[in-house]
C-alpha atoms as a PDB file:
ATOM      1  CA  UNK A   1     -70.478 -55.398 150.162  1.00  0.00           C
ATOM      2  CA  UNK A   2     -71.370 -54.026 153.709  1.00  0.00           C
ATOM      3  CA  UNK A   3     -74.540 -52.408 154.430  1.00  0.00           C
ATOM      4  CA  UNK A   4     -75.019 -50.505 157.550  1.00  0.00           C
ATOM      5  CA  UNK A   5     -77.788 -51.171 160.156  1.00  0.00           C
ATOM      6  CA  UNK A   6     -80.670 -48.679 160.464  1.00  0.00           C
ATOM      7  CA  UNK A   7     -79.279 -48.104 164.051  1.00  0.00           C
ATOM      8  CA  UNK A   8     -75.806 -47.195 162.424  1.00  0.00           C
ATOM      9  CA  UNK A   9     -77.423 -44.780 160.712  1.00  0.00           C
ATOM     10  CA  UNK A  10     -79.272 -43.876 163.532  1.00  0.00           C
ATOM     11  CA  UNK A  11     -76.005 -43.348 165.362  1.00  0.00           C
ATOM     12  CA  UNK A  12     -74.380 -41.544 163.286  1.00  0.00           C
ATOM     13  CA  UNK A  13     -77.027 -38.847 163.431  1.00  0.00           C
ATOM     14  CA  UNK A  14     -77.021 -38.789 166.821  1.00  0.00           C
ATOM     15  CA  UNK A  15     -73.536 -38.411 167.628  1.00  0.00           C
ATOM     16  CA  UNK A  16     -71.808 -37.192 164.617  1.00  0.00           C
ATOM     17  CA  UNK A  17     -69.775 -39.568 163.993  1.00  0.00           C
ATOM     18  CA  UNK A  18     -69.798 -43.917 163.313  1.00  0.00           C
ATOM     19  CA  UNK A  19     -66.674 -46.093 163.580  1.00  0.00           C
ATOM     20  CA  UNK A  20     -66.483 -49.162 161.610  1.00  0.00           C
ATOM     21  CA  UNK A  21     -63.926 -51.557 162.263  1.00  0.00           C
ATOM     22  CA  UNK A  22     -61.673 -53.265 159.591  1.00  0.00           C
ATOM     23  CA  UNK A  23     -63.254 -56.744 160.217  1.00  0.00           C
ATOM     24  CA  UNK A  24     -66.554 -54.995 159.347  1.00  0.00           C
ATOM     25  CA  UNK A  25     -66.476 -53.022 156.020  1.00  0.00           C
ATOM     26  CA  UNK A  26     -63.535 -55.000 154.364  1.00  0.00           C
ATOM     27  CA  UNK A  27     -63.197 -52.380 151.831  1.00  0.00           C
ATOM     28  CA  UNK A  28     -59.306 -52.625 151.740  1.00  0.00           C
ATOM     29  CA  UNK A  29     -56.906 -54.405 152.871  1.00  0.00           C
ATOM     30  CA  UNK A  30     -54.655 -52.515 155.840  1.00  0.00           C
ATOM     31  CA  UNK A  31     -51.245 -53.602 154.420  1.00  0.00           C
ATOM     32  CA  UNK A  32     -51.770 -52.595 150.758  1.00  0.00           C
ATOM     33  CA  UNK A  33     -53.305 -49.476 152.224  1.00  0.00           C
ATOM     34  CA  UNK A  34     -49.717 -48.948 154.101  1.00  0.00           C
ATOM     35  CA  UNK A  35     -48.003 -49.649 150.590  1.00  0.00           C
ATOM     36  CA  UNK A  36     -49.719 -47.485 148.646  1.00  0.00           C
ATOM     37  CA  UNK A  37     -49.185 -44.448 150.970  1.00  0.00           C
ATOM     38  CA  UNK A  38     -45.655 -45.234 151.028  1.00  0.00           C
ATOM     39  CA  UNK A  39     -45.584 -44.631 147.310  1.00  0.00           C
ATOM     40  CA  UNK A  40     -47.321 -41.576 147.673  1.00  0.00           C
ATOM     41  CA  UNK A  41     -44.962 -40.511 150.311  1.00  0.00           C
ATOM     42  CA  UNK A  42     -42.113 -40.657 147.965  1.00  0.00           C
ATOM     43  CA  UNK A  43     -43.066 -38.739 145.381  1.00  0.00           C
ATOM     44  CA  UNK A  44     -41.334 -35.741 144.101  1.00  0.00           C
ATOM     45  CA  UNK A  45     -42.379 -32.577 144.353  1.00  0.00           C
ATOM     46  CA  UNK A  46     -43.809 -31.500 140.795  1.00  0.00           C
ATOM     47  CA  UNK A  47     -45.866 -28.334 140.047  1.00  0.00           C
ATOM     48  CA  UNK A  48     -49.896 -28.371 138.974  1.00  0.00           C
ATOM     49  CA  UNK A  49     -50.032 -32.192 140.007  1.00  0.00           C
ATOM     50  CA  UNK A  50     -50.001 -33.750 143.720  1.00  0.00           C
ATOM     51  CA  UNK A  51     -49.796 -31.100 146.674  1.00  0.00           C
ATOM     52  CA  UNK A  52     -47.410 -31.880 149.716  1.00  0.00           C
ATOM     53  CA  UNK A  53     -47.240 -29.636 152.635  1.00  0.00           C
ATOM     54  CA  UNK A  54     -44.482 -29.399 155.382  1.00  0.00           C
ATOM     55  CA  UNK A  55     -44.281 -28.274 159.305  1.00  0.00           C
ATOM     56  CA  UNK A  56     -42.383 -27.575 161.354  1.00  0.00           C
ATOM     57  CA  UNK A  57     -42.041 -30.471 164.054  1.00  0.00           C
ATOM     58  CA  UNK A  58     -41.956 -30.085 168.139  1.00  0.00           C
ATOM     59  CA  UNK A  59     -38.255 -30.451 167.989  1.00  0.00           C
ATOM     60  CA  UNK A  60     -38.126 -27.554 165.616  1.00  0.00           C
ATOM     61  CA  UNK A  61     -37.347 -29.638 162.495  1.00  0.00           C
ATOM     62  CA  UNK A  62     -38.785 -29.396 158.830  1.00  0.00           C
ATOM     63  CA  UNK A  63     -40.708 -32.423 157.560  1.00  0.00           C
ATOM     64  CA  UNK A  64     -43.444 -33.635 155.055  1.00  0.00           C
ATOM     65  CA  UNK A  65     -46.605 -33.159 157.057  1.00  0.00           C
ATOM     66  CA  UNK A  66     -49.568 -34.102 154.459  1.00  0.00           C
ATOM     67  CA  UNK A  67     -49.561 -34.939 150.998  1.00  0.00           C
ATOM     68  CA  UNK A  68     -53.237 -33.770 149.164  1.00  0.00           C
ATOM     69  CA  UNK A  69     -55.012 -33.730 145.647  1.00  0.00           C
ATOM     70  CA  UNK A  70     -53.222 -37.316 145.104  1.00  0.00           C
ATOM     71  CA  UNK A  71     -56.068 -39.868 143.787  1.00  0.00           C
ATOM     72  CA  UNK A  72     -55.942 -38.553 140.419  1.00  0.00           C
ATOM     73  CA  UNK A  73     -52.308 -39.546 140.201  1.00  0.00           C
ATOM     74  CA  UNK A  74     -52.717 -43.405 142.028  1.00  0.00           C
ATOM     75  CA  UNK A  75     -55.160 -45.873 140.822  1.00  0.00           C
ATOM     76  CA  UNK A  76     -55.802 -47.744 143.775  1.00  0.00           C
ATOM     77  CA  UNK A  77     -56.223 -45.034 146.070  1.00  0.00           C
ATOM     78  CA  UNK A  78     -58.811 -43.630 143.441  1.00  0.00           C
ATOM     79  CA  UNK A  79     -60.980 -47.244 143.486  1.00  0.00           C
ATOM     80  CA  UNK A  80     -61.118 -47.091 146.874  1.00  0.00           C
ATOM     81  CA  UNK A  81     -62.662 -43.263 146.964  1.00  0.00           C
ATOM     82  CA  UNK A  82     -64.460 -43.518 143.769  1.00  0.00           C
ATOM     83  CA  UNK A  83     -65.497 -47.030 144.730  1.00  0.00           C
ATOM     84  CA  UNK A  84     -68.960 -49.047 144.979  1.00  0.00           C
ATOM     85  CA  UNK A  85     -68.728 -50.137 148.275  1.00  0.00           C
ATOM     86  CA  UNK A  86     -67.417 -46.995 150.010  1.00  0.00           C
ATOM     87  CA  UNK A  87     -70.277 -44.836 148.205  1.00  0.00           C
ATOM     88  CA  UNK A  88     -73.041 -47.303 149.268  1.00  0.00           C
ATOM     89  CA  UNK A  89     -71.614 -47.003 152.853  1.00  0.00           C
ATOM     90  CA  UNK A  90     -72.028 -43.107 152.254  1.00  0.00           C
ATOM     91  CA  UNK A  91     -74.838 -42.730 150.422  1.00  0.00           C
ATOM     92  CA  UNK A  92     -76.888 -44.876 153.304  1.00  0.00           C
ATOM     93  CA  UNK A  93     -75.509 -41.238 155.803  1.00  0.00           C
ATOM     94  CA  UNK A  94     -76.636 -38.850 153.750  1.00  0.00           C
ATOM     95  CA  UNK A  95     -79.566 -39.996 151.380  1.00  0.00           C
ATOM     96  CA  UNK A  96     -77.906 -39.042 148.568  1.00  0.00           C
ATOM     97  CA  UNK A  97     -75.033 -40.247 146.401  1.00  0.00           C
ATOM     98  CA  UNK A  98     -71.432 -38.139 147.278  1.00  0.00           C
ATOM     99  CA  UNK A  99     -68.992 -36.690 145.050  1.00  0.00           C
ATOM    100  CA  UNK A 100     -65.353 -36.715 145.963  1.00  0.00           C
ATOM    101  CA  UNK A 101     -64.651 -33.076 147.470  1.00  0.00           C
ATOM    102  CA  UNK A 102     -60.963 -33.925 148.877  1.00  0.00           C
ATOM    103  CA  UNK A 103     -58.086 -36.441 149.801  1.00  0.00           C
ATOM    104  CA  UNK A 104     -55.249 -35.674 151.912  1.00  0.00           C
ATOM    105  CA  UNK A 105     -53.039 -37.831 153.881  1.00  0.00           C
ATOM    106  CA  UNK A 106     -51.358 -36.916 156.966  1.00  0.00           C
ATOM    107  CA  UNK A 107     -48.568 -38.157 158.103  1.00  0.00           C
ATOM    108  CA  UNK A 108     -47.912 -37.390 161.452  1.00  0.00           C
ATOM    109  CA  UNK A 109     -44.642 -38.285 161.534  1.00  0.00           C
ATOM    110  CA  UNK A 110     -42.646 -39.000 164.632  1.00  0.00           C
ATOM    111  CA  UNK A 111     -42.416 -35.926 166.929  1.00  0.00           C
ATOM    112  CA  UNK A 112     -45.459 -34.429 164.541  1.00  0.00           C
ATOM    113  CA  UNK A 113     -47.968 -31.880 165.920  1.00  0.00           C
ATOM    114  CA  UNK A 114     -51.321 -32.495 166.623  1.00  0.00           C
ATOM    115  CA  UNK A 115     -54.289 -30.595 165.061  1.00  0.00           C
ATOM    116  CA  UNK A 116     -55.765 -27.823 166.884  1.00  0.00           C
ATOM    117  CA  UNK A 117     -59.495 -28.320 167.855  1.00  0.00           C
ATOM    118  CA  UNK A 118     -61.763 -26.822 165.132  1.00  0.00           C
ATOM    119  CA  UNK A 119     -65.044 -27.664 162.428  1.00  0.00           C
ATOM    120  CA  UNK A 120     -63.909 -28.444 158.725  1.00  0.00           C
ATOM    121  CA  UNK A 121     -67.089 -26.730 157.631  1.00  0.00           C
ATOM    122  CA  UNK A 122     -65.464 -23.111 157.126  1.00  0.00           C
ATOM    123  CA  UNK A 123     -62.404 -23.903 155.341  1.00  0.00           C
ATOM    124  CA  UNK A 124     -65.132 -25.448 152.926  1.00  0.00           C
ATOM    125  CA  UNK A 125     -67.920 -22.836 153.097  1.00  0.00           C
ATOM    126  CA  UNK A 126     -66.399 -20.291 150.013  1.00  0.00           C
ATOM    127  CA  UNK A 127     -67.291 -23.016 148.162  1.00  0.00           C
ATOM    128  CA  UNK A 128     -70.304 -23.486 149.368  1.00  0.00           C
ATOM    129  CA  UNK A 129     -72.168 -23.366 152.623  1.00  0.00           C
ATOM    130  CA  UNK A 130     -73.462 -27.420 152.707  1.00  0.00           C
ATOM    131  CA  UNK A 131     -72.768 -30.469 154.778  1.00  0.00           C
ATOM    132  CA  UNK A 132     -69.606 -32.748 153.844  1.00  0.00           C
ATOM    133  CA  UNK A 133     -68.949 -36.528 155.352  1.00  0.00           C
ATOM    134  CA  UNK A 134     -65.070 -37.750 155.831  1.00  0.00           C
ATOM    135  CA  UNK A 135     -64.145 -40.828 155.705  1.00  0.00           C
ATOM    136  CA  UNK A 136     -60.885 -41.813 158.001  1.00  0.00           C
ATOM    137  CA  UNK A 137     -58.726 -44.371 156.861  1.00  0.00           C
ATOM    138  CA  UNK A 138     -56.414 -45.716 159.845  1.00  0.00           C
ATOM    139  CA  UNK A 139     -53.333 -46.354 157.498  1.00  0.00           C
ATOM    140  CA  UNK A 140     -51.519 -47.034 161.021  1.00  0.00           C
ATOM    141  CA  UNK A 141     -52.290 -47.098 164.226  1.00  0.00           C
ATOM    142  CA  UNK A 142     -53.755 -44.190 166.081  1.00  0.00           C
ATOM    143  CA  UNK A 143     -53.483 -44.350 169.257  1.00  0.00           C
ATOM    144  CA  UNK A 144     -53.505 -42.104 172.905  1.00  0.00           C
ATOM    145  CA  UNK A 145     -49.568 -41.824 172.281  1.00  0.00           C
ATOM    146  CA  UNK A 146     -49.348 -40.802 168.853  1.00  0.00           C
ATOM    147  CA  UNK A 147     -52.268 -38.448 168.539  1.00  0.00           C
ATOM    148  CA  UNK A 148     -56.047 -40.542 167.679  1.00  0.00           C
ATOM    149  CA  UNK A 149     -58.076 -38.177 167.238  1.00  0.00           C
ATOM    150  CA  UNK A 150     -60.518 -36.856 169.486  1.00  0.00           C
ATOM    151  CA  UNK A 151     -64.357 -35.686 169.076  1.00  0.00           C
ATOM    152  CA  UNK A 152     -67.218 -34.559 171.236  1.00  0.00           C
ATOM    153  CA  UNK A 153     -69.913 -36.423 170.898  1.00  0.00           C
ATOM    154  CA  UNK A 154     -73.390 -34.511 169.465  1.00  0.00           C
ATOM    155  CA  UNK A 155     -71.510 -31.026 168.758  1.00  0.00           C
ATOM    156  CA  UNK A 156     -72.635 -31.184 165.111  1.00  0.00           C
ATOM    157  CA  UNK A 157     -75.976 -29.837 166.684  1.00  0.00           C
ATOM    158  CA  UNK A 158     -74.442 -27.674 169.172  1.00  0.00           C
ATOM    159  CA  UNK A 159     -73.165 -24.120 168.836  1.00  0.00           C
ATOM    160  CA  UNK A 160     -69.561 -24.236 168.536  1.00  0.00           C
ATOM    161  CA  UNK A 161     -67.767 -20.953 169.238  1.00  0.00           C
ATOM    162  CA  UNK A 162     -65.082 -20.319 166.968  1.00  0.00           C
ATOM    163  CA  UNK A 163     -62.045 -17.625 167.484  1.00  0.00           C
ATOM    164  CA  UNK A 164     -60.103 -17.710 164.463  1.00  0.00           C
ATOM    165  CA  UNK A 165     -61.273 -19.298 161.254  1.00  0.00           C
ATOM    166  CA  UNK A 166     -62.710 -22.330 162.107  1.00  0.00           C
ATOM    167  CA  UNK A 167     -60.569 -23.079 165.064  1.00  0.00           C
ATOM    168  CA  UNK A 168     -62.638 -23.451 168.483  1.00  0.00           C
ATOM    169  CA  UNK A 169     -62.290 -20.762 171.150  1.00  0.00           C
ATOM    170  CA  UNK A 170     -60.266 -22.127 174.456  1.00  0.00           C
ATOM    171  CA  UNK A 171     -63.312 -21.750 176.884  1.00  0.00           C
ATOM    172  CA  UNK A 172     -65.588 -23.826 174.345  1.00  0.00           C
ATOM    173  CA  UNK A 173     -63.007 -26.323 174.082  1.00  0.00           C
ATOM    174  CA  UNK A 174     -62.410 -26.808 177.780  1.00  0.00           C
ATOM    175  CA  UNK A 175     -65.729 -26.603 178.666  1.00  0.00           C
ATOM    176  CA  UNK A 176     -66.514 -29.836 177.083  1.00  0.00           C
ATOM    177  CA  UNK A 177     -65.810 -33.735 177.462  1.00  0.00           C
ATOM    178  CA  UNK A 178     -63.584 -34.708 174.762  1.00  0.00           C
ATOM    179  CA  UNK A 179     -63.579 -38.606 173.597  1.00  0.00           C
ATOM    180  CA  UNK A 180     -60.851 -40.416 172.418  1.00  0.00           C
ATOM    181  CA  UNK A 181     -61.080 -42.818 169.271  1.00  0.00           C
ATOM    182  CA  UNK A 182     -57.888 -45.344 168.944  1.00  0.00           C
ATOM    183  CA  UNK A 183     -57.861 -47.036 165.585  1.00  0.00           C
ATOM    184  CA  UNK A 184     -56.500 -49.940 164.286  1.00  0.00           C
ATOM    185  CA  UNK A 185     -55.197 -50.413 160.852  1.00  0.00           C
ATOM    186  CA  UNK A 186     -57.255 -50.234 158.296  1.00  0.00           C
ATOM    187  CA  UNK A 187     -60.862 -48.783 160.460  1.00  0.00           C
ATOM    188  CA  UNK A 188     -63.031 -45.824 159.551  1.00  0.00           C
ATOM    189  CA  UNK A 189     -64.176 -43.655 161.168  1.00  0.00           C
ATOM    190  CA  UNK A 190     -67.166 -41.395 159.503  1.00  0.00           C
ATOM    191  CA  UNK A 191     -68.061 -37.692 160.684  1.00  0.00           C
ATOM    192  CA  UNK A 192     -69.377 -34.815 159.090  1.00  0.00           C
ATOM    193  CA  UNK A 193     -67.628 -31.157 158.720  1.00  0.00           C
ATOM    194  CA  UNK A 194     -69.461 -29.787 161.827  1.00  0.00           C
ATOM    195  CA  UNK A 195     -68.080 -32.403 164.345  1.00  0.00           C
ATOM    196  CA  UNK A 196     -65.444 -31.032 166.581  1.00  0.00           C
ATOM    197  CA  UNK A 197     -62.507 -32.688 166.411  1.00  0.00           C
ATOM    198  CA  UNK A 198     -58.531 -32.270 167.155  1.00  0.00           C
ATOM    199  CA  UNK A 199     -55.676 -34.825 167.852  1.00  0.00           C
ATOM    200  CA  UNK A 200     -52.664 -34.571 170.124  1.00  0.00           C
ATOM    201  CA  UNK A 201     -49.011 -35.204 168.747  1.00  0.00           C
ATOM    202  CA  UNK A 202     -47.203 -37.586 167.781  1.00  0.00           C
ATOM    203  CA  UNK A 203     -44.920 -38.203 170.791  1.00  0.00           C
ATOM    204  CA  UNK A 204     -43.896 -41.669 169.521  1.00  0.00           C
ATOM    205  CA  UNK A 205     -40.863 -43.149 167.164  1.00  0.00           C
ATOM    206  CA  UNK A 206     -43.576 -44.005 164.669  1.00  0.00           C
ATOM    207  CA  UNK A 207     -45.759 -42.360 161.619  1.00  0.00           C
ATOM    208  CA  UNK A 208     -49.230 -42.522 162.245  1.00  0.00           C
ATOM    209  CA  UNK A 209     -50.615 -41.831 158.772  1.00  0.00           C
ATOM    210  CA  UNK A 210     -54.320 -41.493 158.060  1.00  0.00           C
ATOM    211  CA  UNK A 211     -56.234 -40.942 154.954  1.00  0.00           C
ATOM    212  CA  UNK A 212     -58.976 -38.308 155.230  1.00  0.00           C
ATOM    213  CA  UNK A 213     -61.160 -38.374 152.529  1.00  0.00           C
ATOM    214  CA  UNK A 214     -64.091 -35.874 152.313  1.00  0.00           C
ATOM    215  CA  UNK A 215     -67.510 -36.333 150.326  1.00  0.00           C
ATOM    216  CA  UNK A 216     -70.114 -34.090 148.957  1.00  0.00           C
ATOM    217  CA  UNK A 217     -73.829 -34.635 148.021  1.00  0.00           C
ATOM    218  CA  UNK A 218     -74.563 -34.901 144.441  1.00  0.00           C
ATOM    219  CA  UNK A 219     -77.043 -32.769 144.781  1.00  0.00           C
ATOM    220  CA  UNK A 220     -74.680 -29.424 145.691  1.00  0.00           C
ATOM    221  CA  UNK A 221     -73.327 -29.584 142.349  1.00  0.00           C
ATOM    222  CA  UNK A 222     -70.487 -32.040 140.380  1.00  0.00           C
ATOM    223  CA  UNK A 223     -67.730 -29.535 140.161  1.00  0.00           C
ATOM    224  CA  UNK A 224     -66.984 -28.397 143.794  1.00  0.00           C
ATOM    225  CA  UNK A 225     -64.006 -30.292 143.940  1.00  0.00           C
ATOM    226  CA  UNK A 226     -62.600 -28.325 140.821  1.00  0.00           C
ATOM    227  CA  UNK A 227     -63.407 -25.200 142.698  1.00  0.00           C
ATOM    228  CA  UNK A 228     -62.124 -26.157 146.147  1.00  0.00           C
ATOM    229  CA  UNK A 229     -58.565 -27.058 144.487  1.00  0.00           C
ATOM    230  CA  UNK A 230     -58.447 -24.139 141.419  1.00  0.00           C
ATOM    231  CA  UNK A 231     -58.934 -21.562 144.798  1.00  0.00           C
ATOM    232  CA  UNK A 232     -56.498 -23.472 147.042  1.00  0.00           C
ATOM    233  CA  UNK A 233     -54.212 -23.585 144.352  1.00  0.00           C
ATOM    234  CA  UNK A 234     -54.603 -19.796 144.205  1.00  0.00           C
ATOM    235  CA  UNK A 235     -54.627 -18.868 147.885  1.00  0.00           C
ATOM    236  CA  UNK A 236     -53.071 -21.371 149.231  1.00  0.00           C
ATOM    237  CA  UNK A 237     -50.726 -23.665 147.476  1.00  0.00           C
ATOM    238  CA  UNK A 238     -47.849 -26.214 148.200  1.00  0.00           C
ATOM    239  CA  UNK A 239     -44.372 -24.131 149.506  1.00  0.00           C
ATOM    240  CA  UNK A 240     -42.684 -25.135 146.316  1.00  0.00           C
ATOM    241  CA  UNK A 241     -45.466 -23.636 143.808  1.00  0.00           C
ATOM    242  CA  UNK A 242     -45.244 -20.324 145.678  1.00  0.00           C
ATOM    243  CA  UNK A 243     -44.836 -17.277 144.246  1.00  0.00           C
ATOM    244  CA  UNK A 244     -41.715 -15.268 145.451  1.00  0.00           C
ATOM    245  CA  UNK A 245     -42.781 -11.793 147.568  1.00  0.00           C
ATOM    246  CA  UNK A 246     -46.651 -13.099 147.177  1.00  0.00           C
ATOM    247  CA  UNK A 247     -48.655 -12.543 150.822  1.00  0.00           C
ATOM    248  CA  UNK A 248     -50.530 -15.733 151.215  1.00  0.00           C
ATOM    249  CA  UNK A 249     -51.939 -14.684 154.597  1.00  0.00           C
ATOM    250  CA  UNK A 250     -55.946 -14.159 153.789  1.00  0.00           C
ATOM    251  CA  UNK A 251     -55.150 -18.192 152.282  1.00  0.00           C
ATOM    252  CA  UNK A 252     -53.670 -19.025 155.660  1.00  0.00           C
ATOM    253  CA  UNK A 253     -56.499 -17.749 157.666  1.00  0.00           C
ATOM    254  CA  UNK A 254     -58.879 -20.008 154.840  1.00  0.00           C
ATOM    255  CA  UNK A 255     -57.037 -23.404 155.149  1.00  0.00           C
ATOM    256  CA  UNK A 256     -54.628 -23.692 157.766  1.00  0.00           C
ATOM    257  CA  UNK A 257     -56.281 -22.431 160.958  1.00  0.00           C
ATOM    258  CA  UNK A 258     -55.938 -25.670 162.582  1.00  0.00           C
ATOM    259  CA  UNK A 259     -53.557 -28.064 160.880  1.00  0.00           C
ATOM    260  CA  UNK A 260     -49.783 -28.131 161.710  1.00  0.00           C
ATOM    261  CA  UNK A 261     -47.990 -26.260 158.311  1.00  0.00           C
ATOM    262  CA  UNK A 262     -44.914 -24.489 158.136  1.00  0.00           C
ATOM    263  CA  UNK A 263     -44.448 -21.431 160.919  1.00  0.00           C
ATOM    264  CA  UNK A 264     -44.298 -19.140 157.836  1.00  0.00           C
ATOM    265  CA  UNK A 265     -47.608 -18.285 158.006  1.00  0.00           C
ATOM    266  CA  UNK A 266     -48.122 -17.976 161.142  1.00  0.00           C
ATOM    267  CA  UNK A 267     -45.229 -15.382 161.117  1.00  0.00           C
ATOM    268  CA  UNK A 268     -46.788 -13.486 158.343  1.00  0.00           C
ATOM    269  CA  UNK A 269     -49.922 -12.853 160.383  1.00  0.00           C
ATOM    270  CA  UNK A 270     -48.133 -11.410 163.115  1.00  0.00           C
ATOM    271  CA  UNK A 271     -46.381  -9.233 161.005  1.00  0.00           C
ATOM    272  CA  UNK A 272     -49.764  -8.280 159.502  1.00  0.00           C
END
């Protein structure tokens, strides 16, 4: 079982963010990882269970864009999350033991968008205003072409100004040296929900999938993930549990100020 290094620790502190590499953690092997989210991929859509979301691509086509709230439904996805070895790995960041808070995969499909650059901390804070770790599963590949994601390094302690939501303003965002971080199959990459953070598209023939899973401290309570999905649920739910002539814009504004769904919303809020 991997145990990180006090200057890890010490990194991650510093910088927001730690990387370990596949050949490091070993806590799962890259091609079962890639099988797995294939089944999850295929999946029907079925109300109350599993939540996929679509976009709209950059040729102007409609396609699966992230599937969430799945773990419950696969059992080797959820003894990787609810596992030993990734909650040591967690607990050694924090000081505390984590709770589950969310899972999502996104696909990023060929010809995907990218996410715009933003903090995961307010689409999170209505449930409560406290710090979250992710943990980044490279299911594929990310690379420069099809849209690795990108962080500045330290902004966790800086003072981000946001525009919309929790979506950074355009001078903040140019005004500062983004970094690249390619992944290979299989890495992780850890980084809290004040980290800025966005990726490019997907200008390649190939998915780039990545599982983002996102922790809690004990501490904060044991039900926030029953909140967080009973309220997204409510505000904010897949197209195909929607209610007909319901305005889901106030959800829009909560959840999907930054991520790629379908230009519905988007033309709701104009409207608005």
């Amino acid at each position: 079982m991997y145990t990180l290094s006090p200057e890890q620790i010490a990194s991650y502190h510093e910088n927001g963010y730690l990387l370990l590499r596949v050949d490091q953690h070993r806590l799962v092997d890259p091609i079962a990882l890639q099988k797995w989210t294939q089944e999850v991929k295929s999946w029907p859509q079925e109300k109350g269970k599993w939540m996929p979301y679509n976009e709209i691509n950059i040729n102007g086509e409609r396609q699966l864009m992230r599937t969430e709230r799945f773990v419950d439904y696969h059992p080797e996805f959820k003894s990787l999350l609810y596992g030993e070895a990734l909650g040591k790995i967690l607990k050694a960041l924090s000081g505390d033991d984590m709770l589950l808070f969310k899972d999502k995969i996104n696909y990023k499909q060929p010809h995907g968008n990218g996410f715009q650059a933003h903090l995961d901390a307010p689409a999170y804070d209505h449930i409560g205003r406290i710090e979250h770790i992710t943990a980044n599963i490279a299911i594929d590949a990310a690379t420069l072409e099809n849209g690795c994601l990108e962080v500045i390094p330290g902004s966790h302690r800086m003072q981000v100004e946001l525009a919309d939501g929790g979506r950074i303003s355009q001078g903040w965002e140019d005004a500062h040296a983004w970094v690249s971080i390619p992944l290979d199959a299989g890495d992780v990459l850890l980084f809290g929900s004040h980290l800025a953070h966005r990726s490019a598209e997907n200008r390649t023939e190939k998915s780039r999938a990545s599982l983002y899973a996102t922790f809690h401290a004990k501490s904060d309570g044991v039900d926030l993930r029953e909140k967080y999905y009973r309220h997204r649920m409510e505000m904010f739910p897949p197209d195909h549990e929607r209610e007909k002539g319901k305005d889901y814009a106030q959800g829009y504004k909560i959840y999907g100020f930054a991520a790629p769904f379908s230009k519905i919303e988007e033309q709701v809020l104009k409207a608005s």
